[in-house]
N, C-alpha and C. Protein backbone atom coordinates (compact mmCIF):
# COMPACT_ATOMS: atom_id res chain seq x y z
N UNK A 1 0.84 -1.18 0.00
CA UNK A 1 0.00 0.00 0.00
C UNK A 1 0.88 1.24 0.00
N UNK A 2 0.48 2.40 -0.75
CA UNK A 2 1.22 3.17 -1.08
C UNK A 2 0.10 4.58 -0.36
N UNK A 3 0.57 5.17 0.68
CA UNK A 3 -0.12 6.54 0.83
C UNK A 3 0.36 7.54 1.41
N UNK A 4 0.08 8.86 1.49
CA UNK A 4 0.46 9.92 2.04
C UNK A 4 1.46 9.90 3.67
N UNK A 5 2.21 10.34 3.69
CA UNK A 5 2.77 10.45 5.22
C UNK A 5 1.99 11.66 5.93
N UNK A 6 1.90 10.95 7.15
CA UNK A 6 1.50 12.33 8.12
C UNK A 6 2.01 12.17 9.62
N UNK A 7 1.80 13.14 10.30
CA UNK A 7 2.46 13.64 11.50
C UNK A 7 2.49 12.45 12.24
N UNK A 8 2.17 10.91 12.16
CA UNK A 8 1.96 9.84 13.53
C UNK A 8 3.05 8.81 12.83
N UNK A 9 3.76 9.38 11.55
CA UNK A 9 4.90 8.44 10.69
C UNK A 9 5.52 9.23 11.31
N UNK A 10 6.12 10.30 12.18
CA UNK A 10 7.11 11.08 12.09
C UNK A 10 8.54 10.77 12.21
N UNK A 11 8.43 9.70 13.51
CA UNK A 11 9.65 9.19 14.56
C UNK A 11 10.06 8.09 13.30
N UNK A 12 8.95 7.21 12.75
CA UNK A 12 9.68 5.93 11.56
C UNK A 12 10.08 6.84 10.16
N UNK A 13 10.22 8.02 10.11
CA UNK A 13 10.39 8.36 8.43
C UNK A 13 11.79 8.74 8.78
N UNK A 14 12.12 9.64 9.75
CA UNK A 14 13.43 10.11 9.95
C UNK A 14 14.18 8.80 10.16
N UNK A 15 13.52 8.28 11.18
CA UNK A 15 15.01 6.84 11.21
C UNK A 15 15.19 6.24 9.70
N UNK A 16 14.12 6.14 8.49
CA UNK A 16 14.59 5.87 7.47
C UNK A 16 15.30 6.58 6.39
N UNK A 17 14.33 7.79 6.94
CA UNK A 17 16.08 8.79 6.34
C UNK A 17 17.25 8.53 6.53
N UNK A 18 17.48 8.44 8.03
CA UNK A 18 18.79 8.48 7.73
C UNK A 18 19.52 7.15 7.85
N UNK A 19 18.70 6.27 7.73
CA UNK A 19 19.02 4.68 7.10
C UNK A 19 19.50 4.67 6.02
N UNK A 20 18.86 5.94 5.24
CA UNK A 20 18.83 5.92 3.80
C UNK A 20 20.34 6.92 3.18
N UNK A 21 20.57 7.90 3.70
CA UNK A 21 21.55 9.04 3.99
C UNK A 21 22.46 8.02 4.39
N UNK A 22 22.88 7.26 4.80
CA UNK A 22 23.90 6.83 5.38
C UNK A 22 24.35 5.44 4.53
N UNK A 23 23.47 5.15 3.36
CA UNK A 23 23.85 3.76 2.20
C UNK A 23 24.75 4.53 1.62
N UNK A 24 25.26 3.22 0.94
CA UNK A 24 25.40 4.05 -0.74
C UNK A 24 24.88 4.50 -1.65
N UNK A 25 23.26 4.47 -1.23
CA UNK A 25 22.47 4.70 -2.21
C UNK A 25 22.57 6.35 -2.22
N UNK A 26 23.47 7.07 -1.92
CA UNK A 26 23.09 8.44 -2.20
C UNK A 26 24.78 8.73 -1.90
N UNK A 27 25.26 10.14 -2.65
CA UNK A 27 26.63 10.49 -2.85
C UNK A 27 26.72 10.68 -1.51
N UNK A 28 26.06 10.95 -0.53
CA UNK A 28 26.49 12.08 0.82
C UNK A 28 25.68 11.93 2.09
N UNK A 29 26.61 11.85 3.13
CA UNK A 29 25.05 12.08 4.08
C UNK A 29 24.83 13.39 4.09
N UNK A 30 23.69 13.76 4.91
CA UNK A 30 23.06 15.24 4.80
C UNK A 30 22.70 15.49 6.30
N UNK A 31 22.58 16.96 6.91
CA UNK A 31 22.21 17.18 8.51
C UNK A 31 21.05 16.91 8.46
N UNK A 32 20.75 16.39 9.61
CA UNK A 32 19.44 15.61 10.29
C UNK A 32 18.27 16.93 10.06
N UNK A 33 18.49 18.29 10.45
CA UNK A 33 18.17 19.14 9.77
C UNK A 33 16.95 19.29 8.57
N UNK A 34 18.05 18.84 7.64
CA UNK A 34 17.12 19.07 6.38
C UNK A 34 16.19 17.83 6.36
N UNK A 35 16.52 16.89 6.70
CA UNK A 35 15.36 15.48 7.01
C UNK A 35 14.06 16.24 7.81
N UNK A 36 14.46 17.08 8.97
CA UNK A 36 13.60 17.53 9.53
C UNK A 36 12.50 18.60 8.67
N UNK A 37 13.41 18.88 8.24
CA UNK A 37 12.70 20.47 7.31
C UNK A 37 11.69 19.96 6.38
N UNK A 38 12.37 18.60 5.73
CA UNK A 38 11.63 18.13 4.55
C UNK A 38 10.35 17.86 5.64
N UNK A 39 10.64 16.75 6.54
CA UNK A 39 9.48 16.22 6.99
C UNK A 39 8.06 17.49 7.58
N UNK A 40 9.08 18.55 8.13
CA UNK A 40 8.20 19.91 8.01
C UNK A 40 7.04 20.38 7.23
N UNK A 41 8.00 20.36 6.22
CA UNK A 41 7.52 20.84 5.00
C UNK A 41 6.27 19.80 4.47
N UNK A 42 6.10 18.49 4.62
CA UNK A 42 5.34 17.76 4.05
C UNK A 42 4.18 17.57 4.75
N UNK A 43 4.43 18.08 6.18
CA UNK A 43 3.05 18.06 6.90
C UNK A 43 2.35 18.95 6.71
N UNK A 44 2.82 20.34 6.40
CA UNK A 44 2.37 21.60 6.05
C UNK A 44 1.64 21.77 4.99
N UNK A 45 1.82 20.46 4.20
CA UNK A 45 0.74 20.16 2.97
C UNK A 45 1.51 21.49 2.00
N UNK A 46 2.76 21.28 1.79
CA UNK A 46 3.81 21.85 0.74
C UNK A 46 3.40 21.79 -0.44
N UNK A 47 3.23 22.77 -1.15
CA UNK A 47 3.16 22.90 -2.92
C UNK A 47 4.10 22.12 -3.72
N UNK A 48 5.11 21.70 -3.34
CA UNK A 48 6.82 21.61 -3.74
C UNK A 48 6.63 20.18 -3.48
N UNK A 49 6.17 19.73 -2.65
CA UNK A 49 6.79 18.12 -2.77
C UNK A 49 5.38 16.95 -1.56
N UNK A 50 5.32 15.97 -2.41
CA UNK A 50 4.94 14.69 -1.44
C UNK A 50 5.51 13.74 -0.97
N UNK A 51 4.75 13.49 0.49
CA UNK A 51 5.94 12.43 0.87
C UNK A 51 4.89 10.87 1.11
N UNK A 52 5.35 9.94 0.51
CA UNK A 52 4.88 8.65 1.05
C UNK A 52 5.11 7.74 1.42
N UNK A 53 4.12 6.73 2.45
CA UNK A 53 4.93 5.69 2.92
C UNK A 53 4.37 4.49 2.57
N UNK A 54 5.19 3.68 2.19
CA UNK A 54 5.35 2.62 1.99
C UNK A 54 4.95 1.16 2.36
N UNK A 55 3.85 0.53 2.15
CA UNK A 55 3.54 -0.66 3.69
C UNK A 55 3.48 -1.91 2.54
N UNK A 56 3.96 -2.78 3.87
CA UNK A 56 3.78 -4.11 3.40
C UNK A 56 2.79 -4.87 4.39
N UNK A 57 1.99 -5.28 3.97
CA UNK A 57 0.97 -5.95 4.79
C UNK A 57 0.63 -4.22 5.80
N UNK A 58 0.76 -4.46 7.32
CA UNK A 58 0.08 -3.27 7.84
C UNK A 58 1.83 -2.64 8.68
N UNK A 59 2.43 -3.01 8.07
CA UNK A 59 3.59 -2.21 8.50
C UNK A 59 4.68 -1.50 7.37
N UNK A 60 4.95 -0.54 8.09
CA UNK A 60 5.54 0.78 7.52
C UNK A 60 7.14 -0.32 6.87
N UNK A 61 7.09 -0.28 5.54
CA UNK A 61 8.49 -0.67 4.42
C UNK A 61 9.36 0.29 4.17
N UNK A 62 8.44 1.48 3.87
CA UNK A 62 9.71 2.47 3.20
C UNK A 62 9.04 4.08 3.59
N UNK A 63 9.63 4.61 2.34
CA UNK A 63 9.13 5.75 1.64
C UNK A 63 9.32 6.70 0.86
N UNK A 64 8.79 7.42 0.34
CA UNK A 64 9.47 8.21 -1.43
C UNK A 64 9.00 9.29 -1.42
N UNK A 65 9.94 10.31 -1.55
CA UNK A 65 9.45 11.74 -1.90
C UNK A 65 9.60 12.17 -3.08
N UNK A 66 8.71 13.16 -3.33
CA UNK A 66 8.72 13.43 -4.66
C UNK A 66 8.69 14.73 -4.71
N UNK A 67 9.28 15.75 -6.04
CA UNK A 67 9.02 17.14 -6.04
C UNK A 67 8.63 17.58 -7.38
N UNK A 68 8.10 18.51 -7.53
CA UNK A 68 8.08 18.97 -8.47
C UNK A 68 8.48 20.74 -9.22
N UNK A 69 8.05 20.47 -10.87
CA UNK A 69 8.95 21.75 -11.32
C UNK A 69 7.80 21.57 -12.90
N UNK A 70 8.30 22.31 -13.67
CA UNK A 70 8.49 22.96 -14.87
C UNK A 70 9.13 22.90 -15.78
N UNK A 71 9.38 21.75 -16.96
CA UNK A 71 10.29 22.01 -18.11
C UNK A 71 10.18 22.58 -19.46
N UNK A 72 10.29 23.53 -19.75
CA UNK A 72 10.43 24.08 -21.31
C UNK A 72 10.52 22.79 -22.19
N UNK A 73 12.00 22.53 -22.06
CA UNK A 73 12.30 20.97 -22.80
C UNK A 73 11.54 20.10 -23.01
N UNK A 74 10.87 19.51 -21.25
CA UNK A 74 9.38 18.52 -21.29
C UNK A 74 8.92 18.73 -22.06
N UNK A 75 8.11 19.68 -22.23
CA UNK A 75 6.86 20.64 -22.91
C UNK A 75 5.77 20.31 -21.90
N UNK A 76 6.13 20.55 -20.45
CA UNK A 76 5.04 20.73 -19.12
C UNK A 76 5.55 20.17 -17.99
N UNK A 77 4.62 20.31 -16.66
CA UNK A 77 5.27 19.44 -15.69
C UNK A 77 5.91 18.33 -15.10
N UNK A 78 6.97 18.28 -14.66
CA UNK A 78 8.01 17.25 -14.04
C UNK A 78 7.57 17.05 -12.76
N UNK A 79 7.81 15.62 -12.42
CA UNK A 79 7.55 15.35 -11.18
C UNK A 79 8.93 14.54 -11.34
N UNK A 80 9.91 14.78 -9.88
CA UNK A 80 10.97 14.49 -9.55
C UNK A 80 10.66 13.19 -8.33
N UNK A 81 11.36 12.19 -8.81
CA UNK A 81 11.23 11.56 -7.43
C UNK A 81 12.28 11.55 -6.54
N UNK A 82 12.49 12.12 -5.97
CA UNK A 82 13.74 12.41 -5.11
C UNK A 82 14.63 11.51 -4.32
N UNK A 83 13.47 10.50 -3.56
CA UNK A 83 13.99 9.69 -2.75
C UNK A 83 12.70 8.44 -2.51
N UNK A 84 13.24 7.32 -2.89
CA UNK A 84 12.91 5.92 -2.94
C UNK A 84 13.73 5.07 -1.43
N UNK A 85 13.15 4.79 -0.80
CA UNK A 85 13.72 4.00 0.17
C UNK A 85 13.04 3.03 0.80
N UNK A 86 13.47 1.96 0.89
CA UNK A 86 12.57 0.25 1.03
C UNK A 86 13.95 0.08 2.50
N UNK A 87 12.97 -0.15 3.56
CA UNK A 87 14.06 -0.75 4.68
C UNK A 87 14.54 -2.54 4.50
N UNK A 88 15.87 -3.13 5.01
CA UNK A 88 16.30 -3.88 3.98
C UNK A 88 15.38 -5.41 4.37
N UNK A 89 14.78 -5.02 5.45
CA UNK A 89 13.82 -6.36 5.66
C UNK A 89 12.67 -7.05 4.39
N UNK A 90 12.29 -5.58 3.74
CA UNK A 90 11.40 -5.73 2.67
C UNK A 90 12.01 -5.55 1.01
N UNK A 91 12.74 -5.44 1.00
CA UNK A 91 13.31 -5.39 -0.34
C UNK A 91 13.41 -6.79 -0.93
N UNK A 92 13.06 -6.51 -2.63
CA UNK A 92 12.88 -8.12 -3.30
C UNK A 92 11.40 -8.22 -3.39
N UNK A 93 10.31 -7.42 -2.74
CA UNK A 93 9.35 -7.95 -2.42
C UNK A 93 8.07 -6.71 -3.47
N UNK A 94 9.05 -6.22 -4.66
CA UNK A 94 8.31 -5.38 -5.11
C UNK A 94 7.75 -4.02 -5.11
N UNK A 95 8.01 -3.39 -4.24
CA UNK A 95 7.15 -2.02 -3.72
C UNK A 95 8.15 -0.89 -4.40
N UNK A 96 9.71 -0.94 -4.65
CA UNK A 96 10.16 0.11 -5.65
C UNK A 96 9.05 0.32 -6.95
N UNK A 97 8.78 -0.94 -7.59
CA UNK A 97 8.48 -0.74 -8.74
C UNK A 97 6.74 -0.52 -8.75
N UNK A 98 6.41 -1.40 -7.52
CA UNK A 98 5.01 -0.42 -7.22
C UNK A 98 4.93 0.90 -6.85
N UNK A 99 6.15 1.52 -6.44
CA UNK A 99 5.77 2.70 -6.17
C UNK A 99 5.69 3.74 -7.43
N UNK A 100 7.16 2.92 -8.40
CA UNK A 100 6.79 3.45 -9.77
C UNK A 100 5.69 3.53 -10.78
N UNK A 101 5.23 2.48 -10.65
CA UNK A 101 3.55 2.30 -11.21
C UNK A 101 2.55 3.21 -10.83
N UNK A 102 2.61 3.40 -9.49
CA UNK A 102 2.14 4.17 -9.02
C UNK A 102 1.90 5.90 -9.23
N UNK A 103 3.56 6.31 -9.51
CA UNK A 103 4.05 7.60 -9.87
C UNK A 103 3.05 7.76 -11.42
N UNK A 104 3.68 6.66 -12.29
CA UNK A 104 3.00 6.84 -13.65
C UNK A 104 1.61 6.98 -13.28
N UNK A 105 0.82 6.41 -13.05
CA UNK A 105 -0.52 6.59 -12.70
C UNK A 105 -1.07 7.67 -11.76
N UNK A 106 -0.19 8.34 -11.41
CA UNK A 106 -0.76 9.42 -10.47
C UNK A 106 -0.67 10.83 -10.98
N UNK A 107 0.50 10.56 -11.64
CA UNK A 107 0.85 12.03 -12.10
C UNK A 107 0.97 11.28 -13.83
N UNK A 108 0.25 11.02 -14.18
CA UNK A 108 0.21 10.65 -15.81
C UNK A 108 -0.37 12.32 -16.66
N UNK A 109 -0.52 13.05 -16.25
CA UNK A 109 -0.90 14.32 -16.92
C UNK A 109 0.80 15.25 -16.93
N UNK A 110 1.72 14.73 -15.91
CA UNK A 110 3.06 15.20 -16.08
C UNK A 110 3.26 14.85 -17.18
N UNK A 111 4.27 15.76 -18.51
CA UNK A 111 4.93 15.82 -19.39
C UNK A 111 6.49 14.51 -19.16
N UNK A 112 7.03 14.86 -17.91
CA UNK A 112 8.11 14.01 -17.45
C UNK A 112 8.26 13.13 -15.69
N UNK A 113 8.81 12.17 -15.76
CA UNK A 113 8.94 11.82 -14.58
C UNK A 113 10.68 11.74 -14.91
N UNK A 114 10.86 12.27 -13.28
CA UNK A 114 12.74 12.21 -13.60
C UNK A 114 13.13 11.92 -12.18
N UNK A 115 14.37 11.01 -12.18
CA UNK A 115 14.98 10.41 -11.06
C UNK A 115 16.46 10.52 -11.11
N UNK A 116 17.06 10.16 -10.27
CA UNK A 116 18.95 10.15 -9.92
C UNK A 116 18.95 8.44 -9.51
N UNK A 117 19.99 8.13 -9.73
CA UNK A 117 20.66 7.29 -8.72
C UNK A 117 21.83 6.99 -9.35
N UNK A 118 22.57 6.29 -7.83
CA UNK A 118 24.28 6.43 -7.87
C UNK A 118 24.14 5.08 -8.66
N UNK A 119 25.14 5.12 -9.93
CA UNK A 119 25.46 4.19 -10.86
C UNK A 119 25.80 2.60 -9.89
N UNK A 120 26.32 2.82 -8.86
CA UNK A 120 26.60 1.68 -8.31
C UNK A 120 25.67 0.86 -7.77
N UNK A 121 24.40 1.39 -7.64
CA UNK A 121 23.33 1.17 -7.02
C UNK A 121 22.19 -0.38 -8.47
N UNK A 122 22.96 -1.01 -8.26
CA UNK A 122 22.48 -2.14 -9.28
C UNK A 122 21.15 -2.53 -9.33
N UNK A 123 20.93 -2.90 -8.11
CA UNK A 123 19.42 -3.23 -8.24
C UNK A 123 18.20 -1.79 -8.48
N UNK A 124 18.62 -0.56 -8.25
CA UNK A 124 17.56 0.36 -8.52
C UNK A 124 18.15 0.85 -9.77
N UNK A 125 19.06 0.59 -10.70
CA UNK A 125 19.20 0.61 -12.10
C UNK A 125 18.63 -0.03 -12.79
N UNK A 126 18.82 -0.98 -12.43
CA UNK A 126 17.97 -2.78 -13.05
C UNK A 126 16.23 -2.39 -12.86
N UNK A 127 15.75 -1.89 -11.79
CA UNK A 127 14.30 -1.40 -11.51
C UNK A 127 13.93 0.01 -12.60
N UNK A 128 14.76 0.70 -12.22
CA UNK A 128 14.62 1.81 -13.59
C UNK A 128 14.38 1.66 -14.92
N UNK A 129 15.54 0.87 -15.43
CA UNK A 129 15.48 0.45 -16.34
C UNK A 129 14.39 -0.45 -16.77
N UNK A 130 13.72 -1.16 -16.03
CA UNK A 130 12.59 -2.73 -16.48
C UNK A 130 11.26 -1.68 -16.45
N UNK A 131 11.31 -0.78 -15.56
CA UNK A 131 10.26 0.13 -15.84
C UNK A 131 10.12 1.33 -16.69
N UNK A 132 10.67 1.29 -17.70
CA UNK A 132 11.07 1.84 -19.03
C UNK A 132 11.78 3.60 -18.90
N UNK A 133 12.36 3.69 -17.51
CA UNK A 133 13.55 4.89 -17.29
C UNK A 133 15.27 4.73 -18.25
N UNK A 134 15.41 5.82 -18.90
CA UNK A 134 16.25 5.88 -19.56
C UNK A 134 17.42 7.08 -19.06
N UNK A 135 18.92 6.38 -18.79
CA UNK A 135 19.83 7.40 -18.26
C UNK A 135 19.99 8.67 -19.65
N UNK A 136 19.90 9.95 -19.10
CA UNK A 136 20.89 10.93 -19.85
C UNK A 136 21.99 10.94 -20.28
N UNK A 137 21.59 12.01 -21.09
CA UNK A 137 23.06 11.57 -21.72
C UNK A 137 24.30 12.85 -21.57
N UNK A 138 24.01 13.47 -20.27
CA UNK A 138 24.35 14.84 -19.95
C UNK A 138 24.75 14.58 -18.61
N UNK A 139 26.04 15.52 -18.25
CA UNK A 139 26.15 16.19 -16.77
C UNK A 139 25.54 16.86 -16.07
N UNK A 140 24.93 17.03 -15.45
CA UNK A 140 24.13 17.58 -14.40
C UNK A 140 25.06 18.72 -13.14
N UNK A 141 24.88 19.88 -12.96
CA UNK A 141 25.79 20.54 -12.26
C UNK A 141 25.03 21.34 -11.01
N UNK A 142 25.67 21.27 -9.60
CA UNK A 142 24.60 21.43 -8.74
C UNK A 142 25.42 22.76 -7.74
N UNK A 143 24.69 23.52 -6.94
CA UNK A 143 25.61 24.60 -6.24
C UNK A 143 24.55 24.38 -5.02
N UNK A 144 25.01 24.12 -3.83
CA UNK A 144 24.19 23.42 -2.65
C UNK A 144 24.89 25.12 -1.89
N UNK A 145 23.80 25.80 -1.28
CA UNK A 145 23.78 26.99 -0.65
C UNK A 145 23.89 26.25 0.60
């Protein structure tokens, strides 16, 4: 089951943050901070981004945020998925790629859906890829204030 996070996920989303901040699945860890801010921000019912969680049977698996923007290029709205995270008890068991199914079907009026991940990260390449995501063919350049 795939649905909205709210304020009674609070204490299980951060510990998977920074379950998640602390793999390899991401270049860097990040201050507990901005985990907080995001999670802030998503209760506040934010314009900018959703956050969801993840269940298998009636317990909390993961969760994925998503943001959004504007592309000229697209030719309309992008929805970014920012962050995919399955805790490692449940992985194998499907819910990345349900959550992708999901994305397509939710935001199917978006022009683009667009994602990152660290090349080393095999199995969510292999998931990208089977769900018809295609890498760029460009550098990407970032200035973190």
């Amino acid at each position: 089951m795939i649905r909205k996070y709210t304020e009674k996920d609070r204490e299980q989303t951060l510990v998977m943050m920074k379950e998640f901040y602390s793999s390899e699945a991401v270049e860097h860890p990040i201050p507990e901070k901005n985990m907080i801010a995001t999670l802030d921000e998503a209760q506040k019912g934010s314009p900018y981004l959703d956050l969801y969680i993840l269940e298998c049977g009636k317990e909390c698996a993961g969760y994925a945020l998503t943001a959004y923007t504007f592309s000229n290029e697209a030719g309309g709205k992008v929805v970014w998925i920012e962050e995919i995270y399955v805790s490692a008890r449940f992985r194998g068991k499907g819910l990345g790629g349900e959550f992708l199914r999901f994305v397509k079907k939710q935001y199917g009026d978006f022009a683009r859906i667009r994602l990152e991940v660290e090349e080393s990260n095999d199995g969510a390449v292999r998931l990208y890829c089977r769900e018809g995501f295609r890498p760029l063919e460009y550098t990407q350049y970032v200035i973190d204030k």
